[in-house]
C-alpha atoms as a PDB file:
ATOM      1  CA  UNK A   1      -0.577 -23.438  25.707  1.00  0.00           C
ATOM      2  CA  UNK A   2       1.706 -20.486  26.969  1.00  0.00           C
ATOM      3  CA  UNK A   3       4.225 -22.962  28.506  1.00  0.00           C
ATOM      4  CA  UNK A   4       4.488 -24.885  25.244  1.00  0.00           C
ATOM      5  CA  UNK A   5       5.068 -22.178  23.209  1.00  0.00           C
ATOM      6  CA  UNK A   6       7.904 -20.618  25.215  1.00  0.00           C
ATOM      7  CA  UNK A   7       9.513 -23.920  25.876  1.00  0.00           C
ATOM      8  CA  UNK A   8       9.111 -24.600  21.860  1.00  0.00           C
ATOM      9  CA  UNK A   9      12.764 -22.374  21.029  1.00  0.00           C
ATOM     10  CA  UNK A  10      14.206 -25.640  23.513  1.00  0.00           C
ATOM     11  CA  UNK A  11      12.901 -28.190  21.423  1.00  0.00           C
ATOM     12  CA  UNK A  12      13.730 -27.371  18.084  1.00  0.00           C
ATOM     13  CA  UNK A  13      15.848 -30.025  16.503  1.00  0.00           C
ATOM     14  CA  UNK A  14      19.537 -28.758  14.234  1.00  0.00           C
ATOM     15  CA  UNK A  15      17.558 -25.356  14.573  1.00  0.00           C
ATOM     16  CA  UNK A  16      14.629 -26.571  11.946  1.00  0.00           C
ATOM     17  CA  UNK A  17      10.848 -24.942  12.624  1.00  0.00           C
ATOM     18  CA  UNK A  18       8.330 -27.715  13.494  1.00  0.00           C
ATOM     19  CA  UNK A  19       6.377 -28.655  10.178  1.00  0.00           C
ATOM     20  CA  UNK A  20       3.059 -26.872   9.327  1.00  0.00           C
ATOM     21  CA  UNK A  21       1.047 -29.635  10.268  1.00  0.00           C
ATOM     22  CA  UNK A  22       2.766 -30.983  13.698  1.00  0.00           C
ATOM     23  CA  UNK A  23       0.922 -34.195  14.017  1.00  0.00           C
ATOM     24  CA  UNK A  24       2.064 -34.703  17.584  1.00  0.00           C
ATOM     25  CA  UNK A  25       0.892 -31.211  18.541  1.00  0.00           C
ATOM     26  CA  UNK A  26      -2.310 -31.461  16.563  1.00  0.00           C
ATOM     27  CA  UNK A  27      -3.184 -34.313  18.540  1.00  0.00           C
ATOM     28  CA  UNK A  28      -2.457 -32.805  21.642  1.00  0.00           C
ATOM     29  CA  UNK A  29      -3.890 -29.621  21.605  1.00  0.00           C
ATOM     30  CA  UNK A  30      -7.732 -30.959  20.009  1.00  0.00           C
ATOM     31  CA  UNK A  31      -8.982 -33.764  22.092  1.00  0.00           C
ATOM     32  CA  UNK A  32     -11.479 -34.938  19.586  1.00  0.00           C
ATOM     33  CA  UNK A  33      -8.345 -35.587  17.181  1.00  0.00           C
ATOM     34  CA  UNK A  34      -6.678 -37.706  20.059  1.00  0.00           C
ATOM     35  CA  UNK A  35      -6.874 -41.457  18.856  1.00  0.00           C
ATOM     36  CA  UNK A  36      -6.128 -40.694  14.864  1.00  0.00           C
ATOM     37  CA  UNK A  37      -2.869 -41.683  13.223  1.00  0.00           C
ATOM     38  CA  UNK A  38      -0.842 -39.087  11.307  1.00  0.00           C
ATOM     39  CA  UNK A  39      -2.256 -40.364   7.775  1.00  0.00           C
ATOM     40  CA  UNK A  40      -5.512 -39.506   9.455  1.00  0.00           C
ATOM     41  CA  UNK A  41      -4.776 -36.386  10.693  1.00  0.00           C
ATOM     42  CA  UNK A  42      -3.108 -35.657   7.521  1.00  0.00           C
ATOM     43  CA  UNK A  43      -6.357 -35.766   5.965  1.00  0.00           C
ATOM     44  CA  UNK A  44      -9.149 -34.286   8.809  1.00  0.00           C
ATOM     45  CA  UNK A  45      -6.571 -31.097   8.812  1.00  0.00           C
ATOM     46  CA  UNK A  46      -6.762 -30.821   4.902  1.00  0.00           C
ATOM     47  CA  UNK A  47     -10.150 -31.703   5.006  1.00  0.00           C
ATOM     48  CA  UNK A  48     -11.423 -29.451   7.848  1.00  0.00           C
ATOM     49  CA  UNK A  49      -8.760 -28.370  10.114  1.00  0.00           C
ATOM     50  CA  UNK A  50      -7.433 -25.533   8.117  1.00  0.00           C
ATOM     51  CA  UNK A  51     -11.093 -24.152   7.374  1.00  0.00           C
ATOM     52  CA  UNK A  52     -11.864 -24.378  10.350  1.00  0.00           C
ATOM     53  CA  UNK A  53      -8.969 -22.405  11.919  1.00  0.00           C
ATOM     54  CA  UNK A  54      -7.168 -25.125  13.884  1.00  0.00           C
ATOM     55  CA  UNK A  55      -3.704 -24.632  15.633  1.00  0.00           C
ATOM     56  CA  UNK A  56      -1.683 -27.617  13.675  1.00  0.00           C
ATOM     57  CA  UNK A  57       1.377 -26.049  15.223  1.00  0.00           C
ATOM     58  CA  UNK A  58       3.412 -24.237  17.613  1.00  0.00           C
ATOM     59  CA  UNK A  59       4.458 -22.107  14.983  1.00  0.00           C
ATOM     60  CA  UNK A  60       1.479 -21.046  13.949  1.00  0.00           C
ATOM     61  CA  UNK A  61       1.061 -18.789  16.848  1.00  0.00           C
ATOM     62  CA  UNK A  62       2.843 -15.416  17.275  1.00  0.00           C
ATOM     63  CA  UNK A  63       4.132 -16.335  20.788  1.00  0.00           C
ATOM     64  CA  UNK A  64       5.577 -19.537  19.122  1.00  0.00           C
ATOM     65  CA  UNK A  65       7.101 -18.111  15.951  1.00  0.00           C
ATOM     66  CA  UNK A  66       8.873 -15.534  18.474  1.00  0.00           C
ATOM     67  CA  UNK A  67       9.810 -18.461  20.538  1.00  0.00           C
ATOM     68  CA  UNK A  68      11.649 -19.704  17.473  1.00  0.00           C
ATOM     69  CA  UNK A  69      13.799 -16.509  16.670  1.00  0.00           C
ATOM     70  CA  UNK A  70      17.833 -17.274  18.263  1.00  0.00           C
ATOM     71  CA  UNK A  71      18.627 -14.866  20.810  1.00  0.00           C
ATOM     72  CA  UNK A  72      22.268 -16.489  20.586  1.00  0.00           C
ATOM     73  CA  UNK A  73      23.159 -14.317  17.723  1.00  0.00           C
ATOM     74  CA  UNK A  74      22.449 -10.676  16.736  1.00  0.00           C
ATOM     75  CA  UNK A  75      19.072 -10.052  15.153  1.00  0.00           C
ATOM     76  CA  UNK A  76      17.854  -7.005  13.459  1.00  0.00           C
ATOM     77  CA  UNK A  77      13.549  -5.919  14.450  1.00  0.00           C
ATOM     78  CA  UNK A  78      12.083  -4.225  11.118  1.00  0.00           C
ATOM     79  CA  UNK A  79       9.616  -1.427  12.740  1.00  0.00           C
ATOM     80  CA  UNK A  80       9.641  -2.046  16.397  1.00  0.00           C
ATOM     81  CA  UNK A  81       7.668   1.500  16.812  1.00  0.00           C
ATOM     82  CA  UNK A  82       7.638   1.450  20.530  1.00  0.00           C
ATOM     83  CA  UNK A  83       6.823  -1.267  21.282  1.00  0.00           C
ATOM     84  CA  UNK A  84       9.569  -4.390  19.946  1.00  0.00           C
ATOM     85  CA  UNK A  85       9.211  -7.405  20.348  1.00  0.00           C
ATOM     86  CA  UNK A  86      13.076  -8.825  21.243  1.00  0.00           C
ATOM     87  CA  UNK A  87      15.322  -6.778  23.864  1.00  0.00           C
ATOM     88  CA  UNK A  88      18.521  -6.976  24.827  1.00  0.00           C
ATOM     89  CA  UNK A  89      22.366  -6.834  23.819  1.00  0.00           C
ATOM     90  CA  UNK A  90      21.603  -8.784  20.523  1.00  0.00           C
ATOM     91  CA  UNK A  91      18.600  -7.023  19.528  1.00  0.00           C
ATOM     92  CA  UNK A  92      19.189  -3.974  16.932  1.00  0.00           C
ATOM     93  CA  UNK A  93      16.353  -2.341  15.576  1.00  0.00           C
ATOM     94  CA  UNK A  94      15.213  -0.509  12.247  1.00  0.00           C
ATOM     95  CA  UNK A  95      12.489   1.964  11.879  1.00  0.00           C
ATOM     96  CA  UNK A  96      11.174   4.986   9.898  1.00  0.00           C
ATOM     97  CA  UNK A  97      12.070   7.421  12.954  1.00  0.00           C
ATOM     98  CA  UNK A  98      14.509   7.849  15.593  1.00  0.00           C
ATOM     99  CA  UNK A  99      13.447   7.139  19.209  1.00  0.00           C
ATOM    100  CA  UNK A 100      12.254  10.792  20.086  1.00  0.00           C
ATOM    101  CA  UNK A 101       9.681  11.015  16.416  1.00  0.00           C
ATOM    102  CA  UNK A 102       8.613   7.211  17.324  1.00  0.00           C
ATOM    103  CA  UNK A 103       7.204   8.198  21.099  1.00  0.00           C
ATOM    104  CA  UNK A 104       5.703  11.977  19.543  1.00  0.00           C
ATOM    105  CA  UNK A 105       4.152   9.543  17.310  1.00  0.00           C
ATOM    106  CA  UNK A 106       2.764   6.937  19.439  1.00  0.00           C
ATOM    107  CA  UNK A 107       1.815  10.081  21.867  1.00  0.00           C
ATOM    108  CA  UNK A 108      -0.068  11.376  19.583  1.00  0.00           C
ATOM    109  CA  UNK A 109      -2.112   8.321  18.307  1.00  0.00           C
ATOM    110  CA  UNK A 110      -2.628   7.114  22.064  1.00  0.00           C
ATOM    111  CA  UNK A 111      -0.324   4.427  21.430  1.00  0.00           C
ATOM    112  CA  UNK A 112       1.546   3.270  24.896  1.00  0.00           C
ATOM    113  CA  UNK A 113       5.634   5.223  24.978  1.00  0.00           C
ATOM    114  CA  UNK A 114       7.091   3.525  27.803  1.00  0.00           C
ATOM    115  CA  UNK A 115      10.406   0.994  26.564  1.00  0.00           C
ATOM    116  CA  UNK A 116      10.590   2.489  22.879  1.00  0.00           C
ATOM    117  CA  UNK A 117      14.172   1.495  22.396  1.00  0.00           C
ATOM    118  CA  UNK A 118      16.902   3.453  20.700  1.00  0.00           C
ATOM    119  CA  UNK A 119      16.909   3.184  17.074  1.00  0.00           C
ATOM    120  CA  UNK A 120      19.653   1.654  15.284  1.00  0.00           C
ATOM    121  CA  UNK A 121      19.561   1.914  11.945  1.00  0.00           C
ATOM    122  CA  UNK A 122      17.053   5.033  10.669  1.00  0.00           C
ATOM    123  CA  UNK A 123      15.634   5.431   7.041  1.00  0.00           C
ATOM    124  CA  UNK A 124      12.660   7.941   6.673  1.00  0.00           C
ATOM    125  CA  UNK A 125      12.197   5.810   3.247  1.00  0.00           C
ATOM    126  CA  UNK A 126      12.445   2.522   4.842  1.00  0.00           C
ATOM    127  CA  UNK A 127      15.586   1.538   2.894  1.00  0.00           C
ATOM    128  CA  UNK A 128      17.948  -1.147   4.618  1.00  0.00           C
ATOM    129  CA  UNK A 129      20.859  -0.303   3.200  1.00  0.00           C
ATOM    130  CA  UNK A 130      21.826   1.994   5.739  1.00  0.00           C
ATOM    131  CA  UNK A 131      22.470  -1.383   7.550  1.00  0.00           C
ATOM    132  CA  UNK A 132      26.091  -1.862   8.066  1.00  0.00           C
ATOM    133  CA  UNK A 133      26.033  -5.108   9.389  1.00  0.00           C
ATOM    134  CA  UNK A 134      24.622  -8.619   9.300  1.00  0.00           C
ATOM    135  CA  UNK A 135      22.604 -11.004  10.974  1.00  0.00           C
ATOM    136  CA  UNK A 136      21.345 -14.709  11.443  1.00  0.00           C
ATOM    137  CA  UNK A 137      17.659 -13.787  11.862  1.00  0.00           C
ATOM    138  CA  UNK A 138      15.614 -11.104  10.885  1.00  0.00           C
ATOM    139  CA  UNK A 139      12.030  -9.867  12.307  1.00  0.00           C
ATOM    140  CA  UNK A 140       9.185  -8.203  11.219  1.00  0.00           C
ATOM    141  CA  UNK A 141       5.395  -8.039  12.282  1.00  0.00           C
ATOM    142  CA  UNK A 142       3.121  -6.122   9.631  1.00  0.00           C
ATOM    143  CA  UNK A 143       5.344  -4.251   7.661  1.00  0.00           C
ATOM    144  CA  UNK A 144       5.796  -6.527   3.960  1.00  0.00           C
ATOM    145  CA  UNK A 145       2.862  -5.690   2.950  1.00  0.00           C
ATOM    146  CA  UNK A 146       3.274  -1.896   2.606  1.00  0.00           C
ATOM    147  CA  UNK A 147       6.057  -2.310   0.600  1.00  0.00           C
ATOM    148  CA  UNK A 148       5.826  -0.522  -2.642  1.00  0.00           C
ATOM    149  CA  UNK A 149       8.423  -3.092  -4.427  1.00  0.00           C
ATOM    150  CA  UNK A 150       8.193  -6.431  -2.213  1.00  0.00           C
ATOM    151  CA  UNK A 151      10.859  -7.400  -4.490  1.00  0.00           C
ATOM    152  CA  UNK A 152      13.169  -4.814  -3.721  1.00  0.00           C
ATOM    153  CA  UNK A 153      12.806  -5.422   0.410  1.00  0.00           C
ATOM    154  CA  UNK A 154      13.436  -8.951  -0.022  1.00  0.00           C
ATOM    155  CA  UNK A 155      16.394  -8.606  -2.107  1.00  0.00           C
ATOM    156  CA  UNK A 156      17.475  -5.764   0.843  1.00  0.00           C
ATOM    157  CA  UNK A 157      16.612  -8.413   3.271  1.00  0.00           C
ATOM    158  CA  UNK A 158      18.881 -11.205   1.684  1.00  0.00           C
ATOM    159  CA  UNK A 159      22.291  -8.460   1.748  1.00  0.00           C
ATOM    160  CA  UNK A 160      21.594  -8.099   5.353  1.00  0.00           C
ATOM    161  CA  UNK A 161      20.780 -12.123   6.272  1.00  0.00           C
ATOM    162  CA  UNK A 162      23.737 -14.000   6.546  1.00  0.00           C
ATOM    163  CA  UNK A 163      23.408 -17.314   4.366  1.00  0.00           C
ATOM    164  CA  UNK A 164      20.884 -19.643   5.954  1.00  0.00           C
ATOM    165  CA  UNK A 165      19.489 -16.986   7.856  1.00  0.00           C
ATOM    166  CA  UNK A 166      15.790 -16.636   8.338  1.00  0.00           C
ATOM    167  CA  UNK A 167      13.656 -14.228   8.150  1.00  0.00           C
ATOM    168  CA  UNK A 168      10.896 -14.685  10.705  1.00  0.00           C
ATOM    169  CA  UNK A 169       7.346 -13.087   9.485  1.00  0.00           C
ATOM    170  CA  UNK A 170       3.711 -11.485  11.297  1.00  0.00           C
ATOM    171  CA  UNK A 171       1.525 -10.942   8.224  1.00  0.00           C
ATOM    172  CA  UNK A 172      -2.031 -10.339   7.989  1.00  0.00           C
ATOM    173  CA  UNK A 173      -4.297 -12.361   6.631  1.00  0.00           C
ATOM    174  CA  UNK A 174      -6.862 -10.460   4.051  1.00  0.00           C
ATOM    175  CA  UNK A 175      -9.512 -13.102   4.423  1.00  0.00           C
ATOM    176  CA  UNK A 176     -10.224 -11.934   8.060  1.00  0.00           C
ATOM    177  CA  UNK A 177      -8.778  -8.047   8.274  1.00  0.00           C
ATOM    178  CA  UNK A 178     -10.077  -4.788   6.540  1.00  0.00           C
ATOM    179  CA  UNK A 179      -8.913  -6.347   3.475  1.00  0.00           C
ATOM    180  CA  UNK A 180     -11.156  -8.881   3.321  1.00  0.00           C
ATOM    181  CA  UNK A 181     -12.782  -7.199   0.059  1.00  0.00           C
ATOM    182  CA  UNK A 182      -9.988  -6.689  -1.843  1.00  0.00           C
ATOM    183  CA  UNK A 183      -8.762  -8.902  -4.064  1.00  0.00           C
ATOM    184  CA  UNK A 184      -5.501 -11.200  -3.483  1.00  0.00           C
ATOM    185  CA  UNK A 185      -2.482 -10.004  -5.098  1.00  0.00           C
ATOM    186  CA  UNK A 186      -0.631 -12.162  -7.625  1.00  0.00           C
ATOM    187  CA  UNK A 187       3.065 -12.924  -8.607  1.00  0.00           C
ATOM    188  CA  UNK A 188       2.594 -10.910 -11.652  1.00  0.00           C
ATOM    189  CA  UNK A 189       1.843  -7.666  -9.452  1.00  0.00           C
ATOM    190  CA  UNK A 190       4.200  -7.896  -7.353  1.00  0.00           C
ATOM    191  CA  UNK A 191       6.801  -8.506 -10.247  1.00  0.00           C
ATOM    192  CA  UNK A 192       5.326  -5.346 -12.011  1.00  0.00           C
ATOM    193  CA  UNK A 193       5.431  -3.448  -9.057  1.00  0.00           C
ATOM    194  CA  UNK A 194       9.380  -4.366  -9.204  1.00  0.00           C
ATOM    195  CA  UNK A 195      10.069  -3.832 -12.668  1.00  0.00           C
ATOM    196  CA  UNK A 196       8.257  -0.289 -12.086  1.00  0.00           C
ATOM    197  CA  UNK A 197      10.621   0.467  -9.418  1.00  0.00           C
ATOM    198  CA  UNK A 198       8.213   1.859  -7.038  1.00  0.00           C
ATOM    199  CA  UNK A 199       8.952   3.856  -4.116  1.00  0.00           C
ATOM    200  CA  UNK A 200       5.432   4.824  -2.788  1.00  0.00           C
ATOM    201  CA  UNK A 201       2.040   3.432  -3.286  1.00  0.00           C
ATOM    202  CA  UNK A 202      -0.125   3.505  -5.984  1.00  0.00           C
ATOM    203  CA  UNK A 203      -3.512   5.671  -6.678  1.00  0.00           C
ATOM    204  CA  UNK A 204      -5.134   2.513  -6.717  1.00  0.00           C
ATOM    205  CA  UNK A 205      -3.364   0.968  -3.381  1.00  0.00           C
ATOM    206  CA  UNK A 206      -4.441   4.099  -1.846  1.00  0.00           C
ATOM    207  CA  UNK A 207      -7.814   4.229  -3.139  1.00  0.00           C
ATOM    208  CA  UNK A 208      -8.369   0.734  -2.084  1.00  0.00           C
ATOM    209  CA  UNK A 209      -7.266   1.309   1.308  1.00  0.00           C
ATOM    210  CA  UNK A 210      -9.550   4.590   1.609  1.00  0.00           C
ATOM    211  CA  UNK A 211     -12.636   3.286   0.194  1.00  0.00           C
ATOM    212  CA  UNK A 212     -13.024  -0.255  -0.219  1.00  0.00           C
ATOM    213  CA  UNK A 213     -11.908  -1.358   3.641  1.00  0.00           C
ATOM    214  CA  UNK A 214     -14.197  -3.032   5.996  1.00  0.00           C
ATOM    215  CA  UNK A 215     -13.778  -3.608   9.940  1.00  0.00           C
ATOM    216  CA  UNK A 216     -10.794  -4.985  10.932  1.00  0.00           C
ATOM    217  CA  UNK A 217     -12.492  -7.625  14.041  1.00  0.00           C
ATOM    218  CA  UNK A 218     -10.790 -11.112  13.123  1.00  0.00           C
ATOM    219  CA  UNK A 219     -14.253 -12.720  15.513  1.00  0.00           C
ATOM    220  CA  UNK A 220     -16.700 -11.483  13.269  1.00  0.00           C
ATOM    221  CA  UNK A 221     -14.761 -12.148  10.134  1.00  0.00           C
ATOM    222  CA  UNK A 222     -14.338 -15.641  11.060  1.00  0.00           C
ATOM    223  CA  UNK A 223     -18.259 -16.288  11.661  1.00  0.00           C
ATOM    224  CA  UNK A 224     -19.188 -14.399   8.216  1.00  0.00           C
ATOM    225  CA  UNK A 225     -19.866 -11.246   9.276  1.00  0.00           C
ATOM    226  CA  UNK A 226     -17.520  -9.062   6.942  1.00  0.00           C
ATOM    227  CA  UNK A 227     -20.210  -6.209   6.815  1.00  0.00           C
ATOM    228  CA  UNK A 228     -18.332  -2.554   5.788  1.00  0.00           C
ATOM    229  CA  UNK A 229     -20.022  -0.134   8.728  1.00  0.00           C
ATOM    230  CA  UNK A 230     -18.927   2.427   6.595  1.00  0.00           C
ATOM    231  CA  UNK A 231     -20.304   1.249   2.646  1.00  0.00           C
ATOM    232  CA  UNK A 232     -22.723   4.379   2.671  1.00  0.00           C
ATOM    233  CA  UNK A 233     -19.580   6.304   2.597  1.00  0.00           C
ATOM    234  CA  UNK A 234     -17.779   5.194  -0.334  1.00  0.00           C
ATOM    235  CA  UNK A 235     -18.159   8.203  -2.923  1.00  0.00           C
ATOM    236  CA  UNK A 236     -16.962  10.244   0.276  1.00  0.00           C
ATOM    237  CA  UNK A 237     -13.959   8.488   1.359  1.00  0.00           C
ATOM    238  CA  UNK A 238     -12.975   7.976  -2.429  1.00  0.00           C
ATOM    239  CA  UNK A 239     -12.785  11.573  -2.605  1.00  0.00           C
ATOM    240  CA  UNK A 240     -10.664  11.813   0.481  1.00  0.00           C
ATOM    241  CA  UNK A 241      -8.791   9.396  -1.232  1.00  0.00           C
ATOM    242  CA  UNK A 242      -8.243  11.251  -3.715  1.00  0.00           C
ATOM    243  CA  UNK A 243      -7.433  14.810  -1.707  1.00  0.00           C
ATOM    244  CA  UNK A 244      -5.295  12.632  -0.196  1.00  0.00           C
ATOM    245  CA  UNK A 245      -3.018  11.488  -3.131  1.00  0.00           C
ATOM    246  CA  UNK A 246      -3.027  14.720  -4.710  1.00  0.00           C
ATOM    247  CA  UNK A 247      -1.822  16.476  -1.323  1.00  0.00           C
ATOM    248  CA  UNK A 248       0.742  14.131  -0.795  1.00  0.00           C
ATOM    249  CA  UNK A 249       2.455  15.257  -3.887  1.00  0.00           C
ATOM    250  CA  UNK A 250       4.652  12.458  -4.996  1.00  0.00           C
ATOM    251  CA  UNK A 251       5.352  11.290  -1.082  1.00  0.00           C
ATOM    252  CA  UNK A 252       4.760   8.153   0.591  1.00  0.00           C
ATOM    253  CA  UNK A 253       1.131   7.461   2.121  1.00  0.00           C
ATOM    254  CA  UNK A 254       1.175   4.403   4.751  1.00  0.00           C
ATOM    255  CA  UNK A 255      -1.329   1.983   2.802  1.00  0.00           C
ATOM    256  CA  UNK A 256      -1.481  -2.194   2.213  1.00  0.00           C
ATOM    257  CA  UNK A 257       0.060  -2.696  -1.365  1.00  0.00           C
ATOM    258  CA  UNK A 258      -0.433  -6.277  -1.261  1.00  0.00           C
ATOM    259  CA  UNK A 259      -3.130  -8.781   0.606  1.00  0.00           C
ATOM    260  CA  UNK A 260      -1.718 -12.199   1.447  1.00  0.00           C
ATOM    261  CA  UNK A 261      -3.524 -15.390   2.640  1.00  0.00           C
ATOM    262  CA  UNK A 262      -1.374 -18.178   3.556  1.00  0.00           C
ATOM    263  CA  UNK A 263      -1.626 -20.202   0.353  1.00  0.00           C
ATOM    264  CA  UNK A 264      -1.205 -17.037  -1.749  1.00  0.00           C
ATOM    265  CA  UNK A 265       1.826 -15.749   0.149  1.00  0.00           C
ATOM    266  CA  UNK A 266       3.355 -18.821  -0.450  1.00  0.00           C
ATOM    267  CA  UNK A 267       3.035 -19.426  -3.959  1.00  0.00           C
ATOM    268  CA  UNK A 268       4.342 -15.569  -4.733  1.00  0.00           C
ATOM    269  CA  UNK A 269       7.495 -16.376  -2.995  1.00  0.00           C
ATOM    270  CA  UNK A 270       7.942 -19.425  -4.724  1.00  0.00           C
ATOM    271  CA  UNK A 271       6.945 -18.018  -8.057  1.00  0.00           C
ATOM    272  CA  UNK A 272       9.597 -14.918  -7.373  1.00  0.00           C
ATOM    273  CA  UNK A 273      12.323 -17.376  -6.339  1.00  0.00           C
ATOM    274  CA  UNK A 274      11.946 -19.491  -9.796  1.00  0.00           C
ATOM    275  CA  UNK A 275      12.203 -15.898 -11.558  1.00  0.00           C
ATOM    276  CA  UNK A 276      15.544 -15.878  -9.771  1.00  0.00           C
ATOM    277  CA  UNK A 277      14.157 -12.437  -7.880  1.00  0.00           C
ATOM    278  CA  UNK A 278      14.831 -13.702  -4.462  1.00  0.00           C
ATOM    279  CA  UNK A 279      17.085 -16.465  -2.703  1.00  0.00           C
ATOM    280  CA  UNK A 280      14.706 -15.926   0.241  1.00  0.00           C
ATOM    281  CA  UNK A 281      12.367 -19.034  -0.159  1.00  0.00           C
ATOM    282  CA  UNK A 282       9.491 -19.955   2.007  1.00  0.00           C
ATOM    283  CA  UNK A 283      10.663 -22.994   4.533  1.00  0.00           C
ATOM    284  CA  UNK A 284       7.212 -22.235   6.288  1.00  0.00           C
ATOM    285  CA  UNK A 285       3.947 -21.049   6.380  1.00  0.00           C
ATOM    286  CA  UNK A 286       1.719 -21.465   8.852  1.00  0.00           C
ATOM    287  CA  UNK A 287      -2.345 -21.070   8.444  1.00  0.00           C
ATOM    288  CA  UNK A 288      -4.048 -18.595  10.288  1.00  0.00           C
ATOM    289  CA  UNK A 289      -5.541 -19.521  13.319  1.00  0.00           C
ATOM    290  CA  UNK A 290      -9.336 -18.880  14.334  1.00  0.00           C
ATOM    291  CA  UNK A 291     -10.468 -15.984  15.575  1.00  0.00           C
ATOM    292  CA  UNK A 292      -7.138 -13.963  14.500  1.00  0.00           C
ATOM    293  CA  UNK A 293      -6.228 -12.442  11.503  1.00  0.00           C
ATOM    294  CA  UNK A 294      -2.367 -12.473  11.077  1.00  0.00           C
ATOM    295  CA  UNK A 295      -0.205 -15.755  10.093  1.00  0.00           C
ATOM    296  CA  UNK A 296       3.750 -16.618  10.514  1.00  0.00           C
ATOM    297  CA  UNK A 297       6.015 -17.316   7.836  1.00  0.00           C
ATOM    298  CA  UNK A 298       9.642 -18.361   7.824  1.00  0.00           C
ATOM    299  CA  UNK A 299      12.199 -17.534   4.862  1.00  0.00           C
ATOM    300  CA  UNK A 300      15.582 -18.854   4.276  1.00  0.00           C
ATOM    301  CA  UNK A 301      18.098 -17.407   2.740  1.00  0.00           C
ATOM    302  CA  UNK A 302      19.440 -19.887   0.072  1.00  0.00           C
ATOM    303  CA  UNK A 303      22.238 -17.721  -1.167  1.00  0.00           C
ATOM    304  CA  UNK A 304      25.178 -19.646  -1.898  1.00  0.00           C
END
């Protein structure tokens, strides 16, 4: 499976990501499907496939999204930390924190500090326009959904991504994370989150996040098990919640504002594209895979 995935950034035809349902792959990787015809298929993945968690394609994987990304032109990594996932002379990086705060950081949460790269671009409030520059791809691995104002990071994204650029996508699942409790969020709050301008997160995100989490083991989501080790606790960690907002006075606290699956992410982007919010428009999304609890999504920018 490793070989195909690396050799998948070879085989990409005029640069287009394989389809969401490769029928050639699905056959190949599911021995069971072997003998069906793509109508067939079609229907057993629809039927079962996605429930079930099967790979339909290369894509679908984070090895083979990253196998997608062109390292023939610059790119720009949103939130390496230190640990990114592209490296050398075309890769330029954007994070909260210069090099030096990003290893104290990862030091201090036990998180590995060898290779954290130099930072190129540096905004303590995660704004992109401090990029100078532009580029034909754009990366980022868990970081769209604690944005305050979606909106306002995909419009950032689009004055950065040259036209017909993508913008290659890691985002978690809710279904099968510590969100699995809370409750999908719709086109209409991510559009009121925009027209609110928001630069931080809300009582409610935070509160959410605090007290309403559960485990965050993708294994035991996926066989049912979704059980909060810590529901004894809620009055207590609401009230932490709480100290936590008040203490923060105004400032940004790192929470999820929004909880995507696959279908839903899909639809909001389409939804904010009609509204004429975004020219980034979903050209894929790929359902999550079994046992993990992230999918890949590809935007393109359809600026004119």
């Amino acid at each position: 499976m490793a070989n195909l995935y690396r050799l998948l950034g070879r085989i990409v035809e005029r640069g287009v990501p394989p389809p969401e349902l490769d029928h050639a792959f699905y056959r190949l990787v599911h021995d069971d499907l072997a003998s069906m015809d793509d109508t067939t298929l079609t229907k057993h993945f629809k039927a079962y496939g996605r429930n079930e968690g099967r790979i339909a394609s290369p894509a679908a994987h984070r090895d083979g999204l990253v196998a997608l990304v062109p390292r023939d032109s610059a790119l720009l990594e949103i939130g390496p930390f230190t640990k990114p996932v592209f490296r050398g002379e075309g890769a330029f990086y954007f994070d909260v924190l210069e090099r030096d705060a990003l290893v104290e950081r990862a030091r201090a949460h036990g998180q590995p500090t060898e290779g954290c790269p130099e930072i190129d671009y540096v905004s303590p409030t995660g704004d992109l326009s401090v990029v100078d520059r532009q580029f034909a791809s754009v990366f980022s691995s868990h970081c769209i959904e604690h944005q305050p104002d979606l909106v306002a990071h995909l419009q950032a994204v689009e004055q950065i991504l040259n036209a017909g650029g993508r913008y290659f996508m890691m985002i978690p699942d809710k279904r099968y994370c510590f969100d699995h409790f809370l409750p999908e969020s719709t086109l209409a709050d991510v559009m009121l989150a925009h027209s609110e301008r928001r630069r931080v997160h809300t009582y409610q995100n935070v509160h959410e996040h605090a007290a309403l989490t559960t485990h965050n083991e993708a294994p035991r989501h996926w066989a049912g098990d979704h059980t909060d080790p810590r529901a004894h606790l809620v009055e207590e960690r609401a009230v932490k919640a709480q100290a936590d907002f008040r203490a923060a006075e105004g400032g940004y606290l790192d929470v999820h504002a929004w909880k995507f699956t696959p279908a839903s992410f899909r639809s909001i982007l389409q939804g904010l594209a009609a509204n004429g919010l975004t020219s980034l428009v979903p050209e894929r999304v790929y359902d999550t895979i079994h046992n993990n609890f992230e999918f890949s999504a590809i935007l393109k920018n359809d600026r004119k």
